[in-house]
PDB file of N, CA and C in Angstrom:
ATOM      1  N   UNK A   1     -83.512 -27.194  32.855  1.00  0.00           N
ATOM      2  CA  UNK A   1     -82.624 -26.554  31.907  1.00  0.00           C
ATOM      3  C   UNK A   1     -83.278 -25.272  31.386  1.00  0.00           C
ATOM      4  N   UNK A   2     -82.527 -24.426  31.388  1.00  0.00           N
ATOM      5  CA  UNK A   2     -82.829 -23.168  30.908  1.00  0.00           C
ATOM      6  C   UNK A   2     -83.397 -22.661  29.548  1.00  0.00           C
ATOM      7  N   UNK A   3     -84.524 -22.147  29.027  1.00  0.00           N
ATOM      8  CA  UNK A   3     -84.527 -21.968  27.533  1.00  0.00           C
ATOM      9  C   UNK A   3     -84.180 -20.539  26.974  1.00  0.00           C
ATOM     10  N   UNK A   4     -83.600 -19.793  27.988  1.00  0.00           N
ATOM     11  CA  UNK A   4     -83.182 -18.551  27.371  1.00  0.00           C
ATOM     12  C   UNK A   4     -81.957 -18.843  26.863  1.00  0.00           C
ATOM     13  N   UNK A   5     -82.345 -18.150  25.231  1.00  0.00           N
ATOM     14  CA  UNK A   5     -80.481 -17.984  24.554  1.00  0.00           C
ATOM     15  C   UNK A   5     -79.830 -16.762  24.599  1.00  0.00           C
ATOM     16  N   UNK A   6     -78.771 -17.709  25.032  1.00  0.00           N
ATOM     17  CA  UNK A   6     -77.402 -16.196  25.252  1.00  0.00           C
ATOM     18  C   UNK A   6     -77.457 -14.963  24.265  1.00  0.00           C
ATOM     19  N   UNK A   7     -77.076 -13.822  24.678  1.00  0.00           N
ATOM     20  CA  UNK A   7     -76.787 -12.941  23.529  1.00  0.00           C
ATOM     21  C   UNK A   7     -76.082 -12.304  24.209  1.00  0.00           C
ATOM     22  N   UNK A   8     -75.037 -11.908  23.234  1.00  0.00           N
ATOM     23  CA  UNK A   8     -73.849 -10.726  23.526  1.00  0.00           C
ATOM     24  C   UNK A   8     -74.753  -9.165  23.127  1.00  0.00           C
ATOM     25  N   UNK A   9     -74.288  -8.648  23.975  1.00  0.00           N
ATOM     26  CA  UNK A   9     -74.716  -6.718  23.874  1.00  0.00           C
ATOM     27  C   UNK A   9     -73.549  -6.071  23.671  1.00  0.00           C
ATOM     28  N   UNK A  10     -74.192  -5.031  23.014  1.00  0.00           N
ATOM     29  CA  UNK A  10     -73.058  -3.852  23.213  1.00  0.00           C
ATOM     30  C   UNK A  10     -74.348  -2.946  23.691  1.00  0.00           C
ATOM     31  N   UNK A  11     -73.242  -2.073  24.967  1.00  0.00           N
ATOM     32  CA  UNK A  11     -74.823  -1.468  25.825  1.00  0.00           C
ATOM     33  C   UNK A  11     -73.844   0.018  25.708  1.00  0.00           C
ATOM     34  N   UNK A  12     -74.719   0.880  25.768  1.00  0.00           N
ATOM     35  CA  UNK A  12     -74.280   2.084  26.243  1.00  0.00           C
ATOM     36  C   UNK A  12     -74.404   2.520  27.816  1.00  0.00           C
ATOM     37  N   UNK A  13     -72.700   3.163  28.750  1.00  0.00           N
ATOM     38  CA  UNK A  13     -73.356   3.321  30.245  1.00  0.00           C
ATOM     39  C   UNK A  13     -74.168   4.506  30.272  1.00  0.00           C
ATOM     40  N   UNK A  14     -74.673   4.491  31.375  1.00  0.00           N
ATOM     41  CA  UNK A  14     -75.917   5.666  31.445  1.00  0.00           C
ATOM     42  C   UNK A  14     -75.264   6.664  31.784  1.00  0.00           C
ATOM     43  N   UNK A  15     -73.980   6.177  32.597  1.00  0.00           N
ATOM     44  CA  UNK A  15     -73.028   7.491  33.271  1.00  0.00           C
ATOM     45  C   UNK A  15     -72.105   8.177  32.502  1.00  0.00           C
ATOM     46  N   UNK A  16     -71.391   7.600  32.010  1.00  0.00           N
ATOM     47  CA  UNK A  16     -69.940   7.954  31.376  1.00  0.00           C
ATOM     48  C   UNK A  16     -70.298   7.881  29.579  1.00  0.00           C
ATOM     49  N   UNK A  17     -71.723   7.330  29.112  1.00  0.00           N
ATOM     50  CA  UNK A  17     -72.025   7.125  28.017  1.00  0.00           C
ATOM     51  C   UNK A  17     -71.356   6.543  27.282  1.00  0.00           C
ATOM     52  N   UNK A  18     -69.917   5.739  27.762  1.00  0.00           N
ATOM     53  CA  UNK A  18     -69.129   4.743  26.809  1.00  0.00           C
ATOM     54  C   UNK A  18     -69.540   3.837  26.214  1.00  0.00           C
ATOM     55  N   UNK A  19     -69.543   2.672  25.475  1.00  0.00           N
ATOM     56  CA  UNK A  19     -69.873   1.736  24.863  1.00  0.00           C
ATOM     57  C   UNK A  19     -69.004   0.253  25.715  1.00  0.00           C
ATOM     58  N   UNK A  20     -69.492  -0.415  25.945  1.00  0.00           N
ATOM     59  CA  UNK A  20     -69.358  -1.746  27.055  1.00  0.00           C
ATOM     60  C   UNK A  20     -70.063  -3.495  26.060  1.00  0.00           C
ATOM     61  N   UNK A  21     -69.370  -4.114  26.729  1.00  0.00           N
ATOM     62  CA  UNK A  21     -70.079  -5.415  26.315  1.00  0.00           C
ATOM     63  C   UNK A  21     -70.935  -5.953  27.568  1.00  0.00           C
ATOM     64  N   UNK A  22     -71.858  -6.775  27.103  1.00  0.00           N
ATOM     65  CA  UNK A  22     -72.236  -7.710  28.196  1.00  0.00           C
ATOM     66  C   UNK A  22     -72.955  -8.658  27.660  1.00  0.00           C
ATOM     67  N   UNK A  23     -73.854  -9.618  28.496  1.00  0.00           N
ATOM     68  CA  UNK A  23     -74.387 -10.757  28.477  1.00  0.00           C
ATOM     69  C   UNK A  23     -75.554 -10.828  28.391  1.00  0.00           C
ATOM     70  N   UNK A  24     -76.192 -11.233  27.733  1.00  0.00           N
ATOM     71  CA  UNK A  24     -77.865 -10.792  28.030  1.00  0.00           C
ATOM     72  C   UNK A  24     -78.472 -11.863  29.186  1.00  0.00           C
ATOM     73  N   UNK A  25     -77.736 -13.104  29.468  1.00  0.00           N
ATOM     74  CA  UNK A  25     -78.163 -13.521  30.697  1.00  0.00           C
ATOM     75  C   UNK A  25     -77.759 -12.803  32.092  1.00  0.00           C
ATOM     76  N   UNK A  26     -76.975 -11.974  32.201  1.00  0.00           N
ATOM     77  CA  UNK A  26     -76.682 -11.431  33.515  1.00  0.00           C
ATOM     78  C   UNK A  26     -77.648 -10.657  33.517  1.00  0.00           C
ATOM     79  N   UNK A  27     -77.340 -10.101  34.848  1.00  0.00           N
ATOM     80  CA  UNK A  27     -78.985  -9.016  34.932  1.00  0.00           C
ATOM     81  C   UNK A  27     -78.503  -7.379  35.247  1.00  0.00           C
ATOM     82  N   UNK A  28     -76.739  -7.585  35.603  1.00  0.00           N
ATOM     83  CA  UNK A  28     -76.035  -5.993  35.817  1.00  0.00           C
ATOM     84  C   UNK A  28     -75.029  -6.546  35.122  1.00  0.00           C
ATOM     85  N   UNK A  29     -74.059  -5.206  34.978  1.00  0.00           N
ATOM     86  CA  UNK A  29     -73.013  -5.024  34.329  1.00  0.00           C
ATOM     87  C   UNK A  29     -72.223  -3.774  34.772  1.00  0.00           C
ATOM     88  N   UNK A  30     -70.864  -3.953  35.681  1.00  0.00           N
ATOM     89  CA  UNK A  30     -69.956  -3.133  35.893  1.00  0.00           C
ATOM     90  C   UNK A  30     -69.491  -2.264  34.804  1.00  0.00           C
ATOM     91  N   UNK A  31     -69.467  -0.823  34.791  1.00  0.00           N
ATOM     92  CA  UNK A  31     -68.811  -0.273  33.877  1.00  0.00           C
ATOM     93  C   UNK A  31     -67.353  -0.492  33.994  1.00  0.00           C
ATOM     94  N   UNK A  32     -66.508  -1.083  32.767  1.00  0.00           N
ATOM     95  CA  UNK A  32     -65.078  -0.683  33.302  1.00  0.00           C
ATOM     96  C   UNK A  32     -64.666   0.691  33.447  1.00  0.00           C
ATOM     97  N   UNK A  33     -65.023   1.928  32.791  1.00  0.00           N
ATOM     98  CA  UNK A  33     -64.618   3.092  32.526  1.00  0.00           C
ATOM     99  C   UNK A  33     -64.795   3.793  33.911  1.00  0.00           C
ATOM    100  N   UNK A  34     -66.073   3.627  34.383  1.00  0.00           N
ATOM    101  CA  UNK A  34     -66.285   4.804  35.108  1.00  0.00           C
ATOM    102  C   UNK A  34     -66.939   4.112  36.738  1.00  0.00           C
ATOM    103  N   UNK A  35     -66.886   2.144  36.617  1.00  0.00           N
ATOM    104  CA  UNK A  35     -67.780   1.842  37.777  1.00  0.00           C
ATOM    105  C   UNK A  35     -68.785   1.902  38.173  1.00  0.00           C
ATOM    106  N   UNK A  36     -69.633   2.545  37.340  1.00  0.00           N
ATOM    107  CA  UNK A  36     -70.939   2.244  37.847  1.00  0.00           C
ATOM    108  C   UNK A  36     -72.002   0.877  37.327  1.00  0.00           C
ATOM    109  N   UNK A  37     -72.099   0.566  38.237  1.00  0.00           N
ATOM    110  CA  UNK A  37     -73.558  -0.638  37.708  1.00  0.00           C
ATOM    111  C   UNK A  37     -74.693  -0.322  37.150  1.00  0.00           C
ATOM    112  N   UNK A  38     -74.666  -0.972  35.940  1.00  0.00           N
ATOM    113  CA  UNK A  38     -75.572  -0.965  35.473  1.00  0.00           C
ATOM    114  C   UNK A  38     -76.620  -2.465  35.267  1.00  0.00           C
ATOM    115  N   UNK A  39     -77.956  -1.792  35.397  1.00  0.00           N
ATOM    116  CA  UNK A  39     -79.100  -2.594  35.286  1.00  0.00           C
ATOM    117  C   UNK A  39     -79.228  -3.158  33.612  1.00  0.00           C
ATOM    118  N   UNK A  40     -79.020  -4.364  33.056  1.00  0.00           N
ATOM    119  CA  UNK A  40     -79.078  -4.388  32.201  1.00  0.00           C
ATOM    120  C   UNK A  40     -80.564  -3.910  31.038  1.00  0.00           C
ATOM    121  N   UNK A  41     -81.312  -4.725  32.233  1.00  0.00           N
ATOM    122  CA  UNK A  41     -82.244  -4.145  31.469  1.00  0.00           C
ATOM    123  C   UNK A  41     -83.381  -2.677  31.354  1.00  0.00           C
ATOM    124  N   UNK A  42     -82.200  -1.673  32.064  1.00  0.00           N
ATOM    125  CA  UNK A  42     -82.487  -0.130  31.762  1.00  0.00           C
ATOM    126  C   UNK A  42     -81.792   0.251  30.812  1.00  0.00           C
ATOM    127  N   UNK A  43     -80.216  -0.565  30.500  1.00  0.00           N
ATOM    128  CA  UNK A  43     -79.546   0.022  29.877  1.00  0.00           C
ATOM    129  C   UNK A  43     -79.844  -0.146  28.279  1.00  0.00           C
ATOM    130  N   UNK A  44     -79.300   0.987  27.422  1.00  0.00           N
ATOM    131  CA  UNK A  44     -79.710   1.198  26.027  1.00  0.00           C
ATOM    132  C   UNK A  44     -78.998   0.397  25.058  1.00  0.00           C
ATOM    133  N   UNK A  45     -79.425  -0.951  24.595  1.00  0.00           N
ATOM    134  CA  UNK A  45     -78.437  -1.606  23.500  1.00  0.00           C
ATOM    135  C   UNK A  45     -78.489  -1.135  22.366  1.00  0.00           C
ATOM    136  N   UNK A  46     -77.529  -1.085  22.390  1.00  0.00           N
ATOM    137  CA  UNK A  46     -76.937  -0.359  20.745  1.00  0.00           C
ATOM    138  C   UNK A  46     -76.496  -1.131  19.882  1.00  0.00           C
ATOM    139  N   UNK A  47     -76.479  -2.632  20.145  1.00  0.00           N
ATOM    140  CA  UNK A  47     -76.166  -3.915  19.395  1.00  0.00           C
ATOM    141  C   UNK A  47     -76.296  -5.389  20.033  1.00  0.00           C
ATOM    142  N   UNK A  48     -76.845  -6.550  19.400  1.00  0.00           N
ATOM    143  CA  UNK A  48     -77.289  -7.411  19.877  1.00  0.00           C
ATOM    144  C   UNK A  48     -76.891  -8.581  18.885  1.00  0.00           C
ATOM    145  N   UNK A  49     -75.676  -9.576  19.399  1.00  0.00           N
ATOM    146  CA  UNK A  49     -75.070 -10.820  18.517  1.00  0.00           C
ATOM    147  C   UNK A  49     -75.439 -12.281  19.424  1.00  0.00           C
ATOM    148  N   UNK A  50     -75.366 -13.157  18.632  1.00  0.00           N
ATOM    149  CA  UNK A  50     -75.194 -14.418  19.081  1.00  0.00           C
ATOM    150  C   UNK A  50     -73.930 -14.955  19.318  1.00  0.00           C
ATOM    151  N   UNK A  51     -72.900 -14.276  18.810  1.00  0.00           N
ATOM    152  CA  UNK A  51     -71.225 -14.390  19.130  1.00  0.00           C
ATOM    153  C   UNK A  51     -70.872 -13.324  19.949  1.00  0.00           C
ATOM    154  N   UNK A  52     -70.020 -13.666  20.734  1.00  0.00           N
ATOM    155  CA  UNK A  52     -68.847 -12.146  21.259  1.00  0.00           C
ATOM    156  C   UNK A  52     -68.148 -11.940  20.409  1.00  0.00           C
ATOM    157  N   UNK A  53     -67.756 -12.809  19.103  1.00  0.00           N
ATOM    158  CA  UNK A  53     -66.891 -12.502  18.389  1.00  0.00           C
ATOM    159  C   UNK A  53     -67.513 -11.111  17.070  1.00  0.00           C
ATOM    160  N   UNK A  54     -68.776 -11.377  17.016  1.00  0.00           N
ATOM    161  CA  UNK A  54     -69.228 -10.180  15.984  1.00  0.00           C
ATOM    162  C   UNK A  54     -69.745  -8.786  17.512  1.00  0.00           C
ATOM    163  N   UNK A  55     -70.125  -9.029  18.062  1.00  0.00           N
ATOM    164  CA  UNK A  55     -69.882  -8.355  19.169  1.00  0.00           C
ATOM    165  C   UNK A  55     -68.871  -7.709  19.030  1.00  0.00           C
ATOM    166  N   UNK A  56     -67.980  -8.220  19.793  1.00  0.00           N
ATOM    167  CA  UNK A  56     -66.533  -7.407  19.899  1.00  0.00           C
ATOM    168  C   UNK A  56     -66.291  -6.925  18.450  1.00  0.00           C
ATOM    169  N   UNK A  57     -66.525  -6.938  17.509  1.00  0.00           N
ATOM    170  CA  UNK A  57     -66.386  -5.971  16.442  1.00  0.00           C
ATOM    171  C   UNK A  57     -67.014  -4.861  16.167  1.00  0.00           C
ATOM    172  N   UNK A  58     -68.470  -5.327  16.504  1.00  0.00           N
ATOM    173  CA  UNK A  58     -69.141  -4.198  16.527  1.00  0.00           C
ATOM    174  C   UNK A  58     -68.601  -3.076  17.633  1.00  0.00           C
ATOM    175  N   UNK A  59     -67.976  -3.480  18.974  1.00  0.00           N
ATOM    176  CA  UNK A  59     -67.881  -2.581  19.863  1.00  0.00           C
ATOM    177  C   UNK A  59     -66.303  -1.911  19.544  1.00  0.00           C
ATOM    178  N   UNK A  60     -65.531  -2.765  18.513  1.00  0.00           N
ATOM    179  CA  UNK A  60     -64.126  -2.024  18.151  1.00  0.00           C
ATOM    180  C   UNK A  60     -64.969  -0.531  17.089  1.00  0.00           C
ATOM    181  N   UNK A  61     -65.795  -1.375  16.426  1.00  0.00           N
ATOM    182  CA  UNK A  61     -66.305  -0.201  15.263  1.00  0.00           C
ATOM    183  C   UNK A  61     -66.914   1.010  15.963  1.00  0.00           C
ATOM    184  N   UNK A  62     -67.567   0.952  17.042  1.00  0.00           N
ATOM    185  CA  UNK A  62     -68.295   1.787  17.551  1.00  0.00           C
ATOM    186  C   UNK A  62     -67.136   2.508  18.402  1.00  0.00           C
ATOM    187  N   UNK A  63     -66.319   2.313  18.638  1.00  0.00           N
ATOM    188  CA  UNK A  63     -64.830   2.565  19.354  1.00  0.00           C
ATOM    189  C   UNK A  63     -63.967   3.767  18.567  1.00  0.00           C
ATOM    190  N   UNK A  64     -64.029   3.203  17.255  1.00  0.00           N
ATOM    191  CA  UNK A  64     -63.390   4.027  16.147  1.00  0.00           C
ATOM    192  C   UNK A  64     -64.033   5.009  15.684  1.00  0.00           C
ATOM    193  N   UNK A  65     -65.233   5.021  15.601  1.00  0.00           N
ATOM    194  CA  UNK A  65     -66.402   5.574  15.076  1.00  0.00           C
ATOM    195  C   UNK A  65     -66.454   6.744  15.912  1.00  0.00           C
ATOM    196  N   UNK A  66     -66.715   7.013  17.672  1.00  0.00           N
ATOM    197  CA  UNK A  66     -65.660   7.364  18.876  1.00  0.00           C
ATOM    198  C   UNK A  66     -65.129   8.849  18.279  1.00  0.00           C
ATOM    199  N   UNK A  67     -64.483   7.783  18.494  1.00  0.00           N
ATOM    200  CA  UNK A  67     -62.822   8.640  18.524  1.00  0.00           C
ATOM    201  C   UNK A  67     -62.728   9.639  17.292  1.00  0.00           C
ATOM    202  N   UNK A  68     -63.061   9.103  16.099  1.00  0.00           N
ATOM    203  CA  UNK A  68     -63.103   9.812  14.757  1.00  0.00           C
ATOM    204  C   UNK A  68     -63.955  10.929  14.757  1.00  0.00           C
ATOM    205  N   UNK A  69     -65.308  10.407  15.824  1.00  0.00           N
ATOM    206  CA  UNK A  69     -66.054  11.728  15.869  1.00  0.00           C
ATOM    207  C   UNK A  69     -67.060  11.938  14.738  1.00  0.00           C
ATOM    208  N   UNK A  70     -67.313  10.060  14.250  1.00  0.00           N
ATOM    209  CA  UNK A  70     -67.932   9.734  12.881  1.00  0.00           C
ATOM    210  C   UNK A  70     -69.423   9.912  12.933  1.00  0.00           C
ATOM    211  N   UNK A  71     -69.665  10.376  14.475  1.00  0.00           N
ATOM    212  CA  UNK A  71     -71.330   9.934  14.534  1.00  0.00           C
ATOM    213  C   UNK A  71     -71.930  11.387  15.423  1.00  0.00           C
ATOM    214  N   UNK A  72     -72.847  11.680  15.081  1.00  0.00           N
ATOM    215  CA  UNK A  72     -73.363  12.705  16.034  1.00  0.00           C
ATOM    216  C   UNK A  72     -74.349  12.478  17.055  1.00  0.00           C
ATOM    217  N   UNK A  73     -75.043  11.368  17.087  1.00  0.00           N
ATOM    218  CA  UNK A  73     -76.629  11.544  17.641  1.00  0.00           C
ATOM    219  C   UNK A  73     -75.986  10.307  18.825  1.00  0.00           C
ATOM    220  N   UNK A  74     -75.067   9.779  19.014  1.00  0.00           N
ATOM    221  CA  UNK A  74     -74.087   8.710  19.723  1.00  0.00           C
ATOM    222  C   UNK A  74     -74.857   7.301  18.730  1.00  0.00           C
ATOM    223  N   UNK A  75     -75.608   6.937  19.048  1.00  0.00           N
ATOM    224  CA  UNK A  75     -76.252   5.459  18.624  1.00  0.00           C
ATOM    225  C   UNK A  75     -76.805   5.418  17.966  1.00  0.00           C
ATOM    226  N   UNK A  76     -78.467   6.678  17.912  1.00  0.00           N
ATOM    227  CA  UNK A  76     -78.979   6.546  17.387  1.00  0.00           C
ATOM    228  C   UNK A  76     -78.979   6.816  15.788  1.00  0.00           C
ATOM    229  N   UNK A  77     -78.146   6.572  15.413  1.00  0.00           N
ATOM    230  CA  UNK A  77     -77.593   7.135  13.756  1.00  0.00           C
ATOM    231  C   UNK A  77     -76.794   6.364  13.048  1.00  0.00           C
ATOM    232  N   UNK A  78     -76.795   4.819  14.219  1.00  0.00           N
ATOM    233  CA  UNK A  78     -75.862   3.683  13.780  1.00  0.00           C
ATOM    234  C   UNK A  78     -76.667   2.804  12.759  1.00  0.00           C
ATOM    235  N   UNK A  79     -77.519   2.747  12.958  1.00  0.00           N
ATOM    236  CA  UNK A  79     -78.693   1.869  12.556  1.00  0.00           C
ATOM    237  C   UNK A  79     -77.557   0.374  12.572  1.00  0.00           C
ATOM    238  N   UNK A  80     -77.760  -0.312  13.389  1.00  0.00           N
ATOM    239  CA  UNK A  80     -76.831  -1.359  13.640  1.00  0.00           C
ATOM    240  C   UNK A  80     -77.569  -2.948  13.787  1.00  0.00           C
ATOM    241  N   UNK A  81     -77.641  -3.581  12.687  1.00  0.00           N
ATOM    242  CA  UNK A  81     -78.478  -4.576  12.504  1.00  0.00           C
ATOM    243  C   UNK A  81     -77.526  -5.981  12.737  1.00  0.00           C
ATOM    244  N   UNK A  82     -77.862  -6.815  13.822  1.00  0.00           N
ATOM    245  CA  UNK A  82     -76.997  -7.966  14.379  1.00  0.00           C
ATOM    246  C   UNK A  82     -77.760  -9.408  14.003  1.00  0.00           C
ATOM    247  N   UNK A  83     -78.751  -9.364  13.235  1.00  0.00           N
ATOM    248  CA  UNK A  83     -79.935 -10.536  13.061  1.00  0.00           C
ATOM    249  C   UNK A  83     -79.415 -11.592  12.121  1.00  0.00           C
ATOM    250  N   UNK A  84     -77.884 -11.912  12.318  1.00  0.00           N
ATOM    251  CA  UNK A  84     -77.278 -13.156  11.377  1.00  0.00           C
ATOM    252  C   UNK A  84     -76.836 -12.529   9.879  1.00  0.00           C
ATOM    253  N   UNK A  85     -77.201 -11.447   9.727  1.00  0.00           N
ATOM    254  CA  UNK A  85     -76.453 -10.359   8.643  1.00  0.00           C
ATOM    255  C   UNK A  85     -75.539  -9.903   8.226  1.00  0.00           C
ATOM    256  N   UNK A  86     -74.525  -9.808  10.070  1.00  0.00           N
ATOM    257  CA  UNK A  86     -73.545  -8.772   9.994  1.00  0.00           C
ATOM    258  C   UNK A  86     -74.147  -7.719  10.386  1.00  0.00           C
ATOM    259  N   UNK A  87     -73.181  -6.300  10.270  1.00  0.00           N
ATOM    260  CA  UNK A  87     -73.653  -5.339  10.770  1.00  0.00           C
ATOM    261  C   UNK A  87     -73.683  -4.212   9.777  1.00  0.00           C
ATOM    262  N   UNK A  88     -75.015  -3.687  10.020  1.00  0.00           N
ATOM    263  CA  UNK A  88     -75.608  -2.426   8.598  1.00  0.00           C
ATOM    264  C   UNK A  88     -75.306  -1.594   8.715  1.00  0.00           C
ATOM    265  N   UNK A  89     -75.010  -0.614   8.566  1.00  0.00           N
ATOM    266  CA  UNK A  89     -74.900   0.831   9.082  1.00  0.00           C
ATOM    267  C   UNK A  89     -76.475   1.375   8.035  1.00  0.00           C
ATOM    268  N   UNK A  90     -76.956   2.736   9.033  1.00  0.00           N
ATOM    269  CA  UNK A  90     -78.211   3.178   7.686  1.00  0.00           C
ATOM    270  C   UNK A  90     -77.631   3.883   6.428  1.00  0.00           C
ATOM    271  N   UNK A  91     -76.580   3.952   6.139  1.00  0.00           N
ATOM    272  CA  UNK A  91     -75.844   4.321   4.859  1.00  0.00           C
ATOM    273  C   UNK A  91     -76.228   3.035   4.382  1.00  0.00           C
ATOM    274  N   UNK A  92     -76.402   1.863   4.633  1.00  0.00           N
ATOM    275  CA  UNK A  92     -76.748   0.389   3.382  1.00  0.00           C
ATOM    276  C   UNK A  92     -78.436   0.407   3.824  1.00  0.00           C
ATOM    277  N   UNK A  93     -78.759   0.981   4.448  1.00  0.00           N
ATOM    278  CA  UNK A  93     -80.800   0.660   4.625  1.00  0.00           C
ATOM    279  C   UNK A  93     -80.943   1.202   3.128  1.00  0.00           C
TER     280      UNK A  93
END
């Protein structure tokens, strides 16, 4: 039996720079956007849950965040804390 525990990602692709979910047990991850495979563990997480369900929020927020044009530096300016907390932004650090 296995002792690694699951974790949901939110990864950034290396290609298309979108924001994606994945698994932390898989070892690639298809972009839907743009198709390319990615290596999970080259790729840059930008968030890390024990649910898909706070996951997938984080990746709607980072979605909106997007689009609004709320962020400049893409990730690095999220300060995005997943450690049973919820999620921080560095406006609450």
């Amino acid at each position: 039996m296995s002792s690694v525990k699951k974790h949901y990602l939110v990864v950034e692709c290396m290609n298309c720079r979108r924001f994606l979910l994945a698994v932390s047990t898989n070892r690639t991850r298809t972009c839907p956007y743009c198709g390319k495979r990615l290596r999970l563990r080259d790729a840059k997480v930008v968030a890390r849950s024990e649910t898909a369900e706070e996951a997938r929020l984080v990746l709607q927020d980072l979605k909106a965040r997007e689009h609004q044009g709320d962020f400049t530096d893409r990730t690095g300016q999220l300060g995005i804390d997943m450690r049973g907390q919820g999620v921080r932004s560095r406006e609450d650090a």
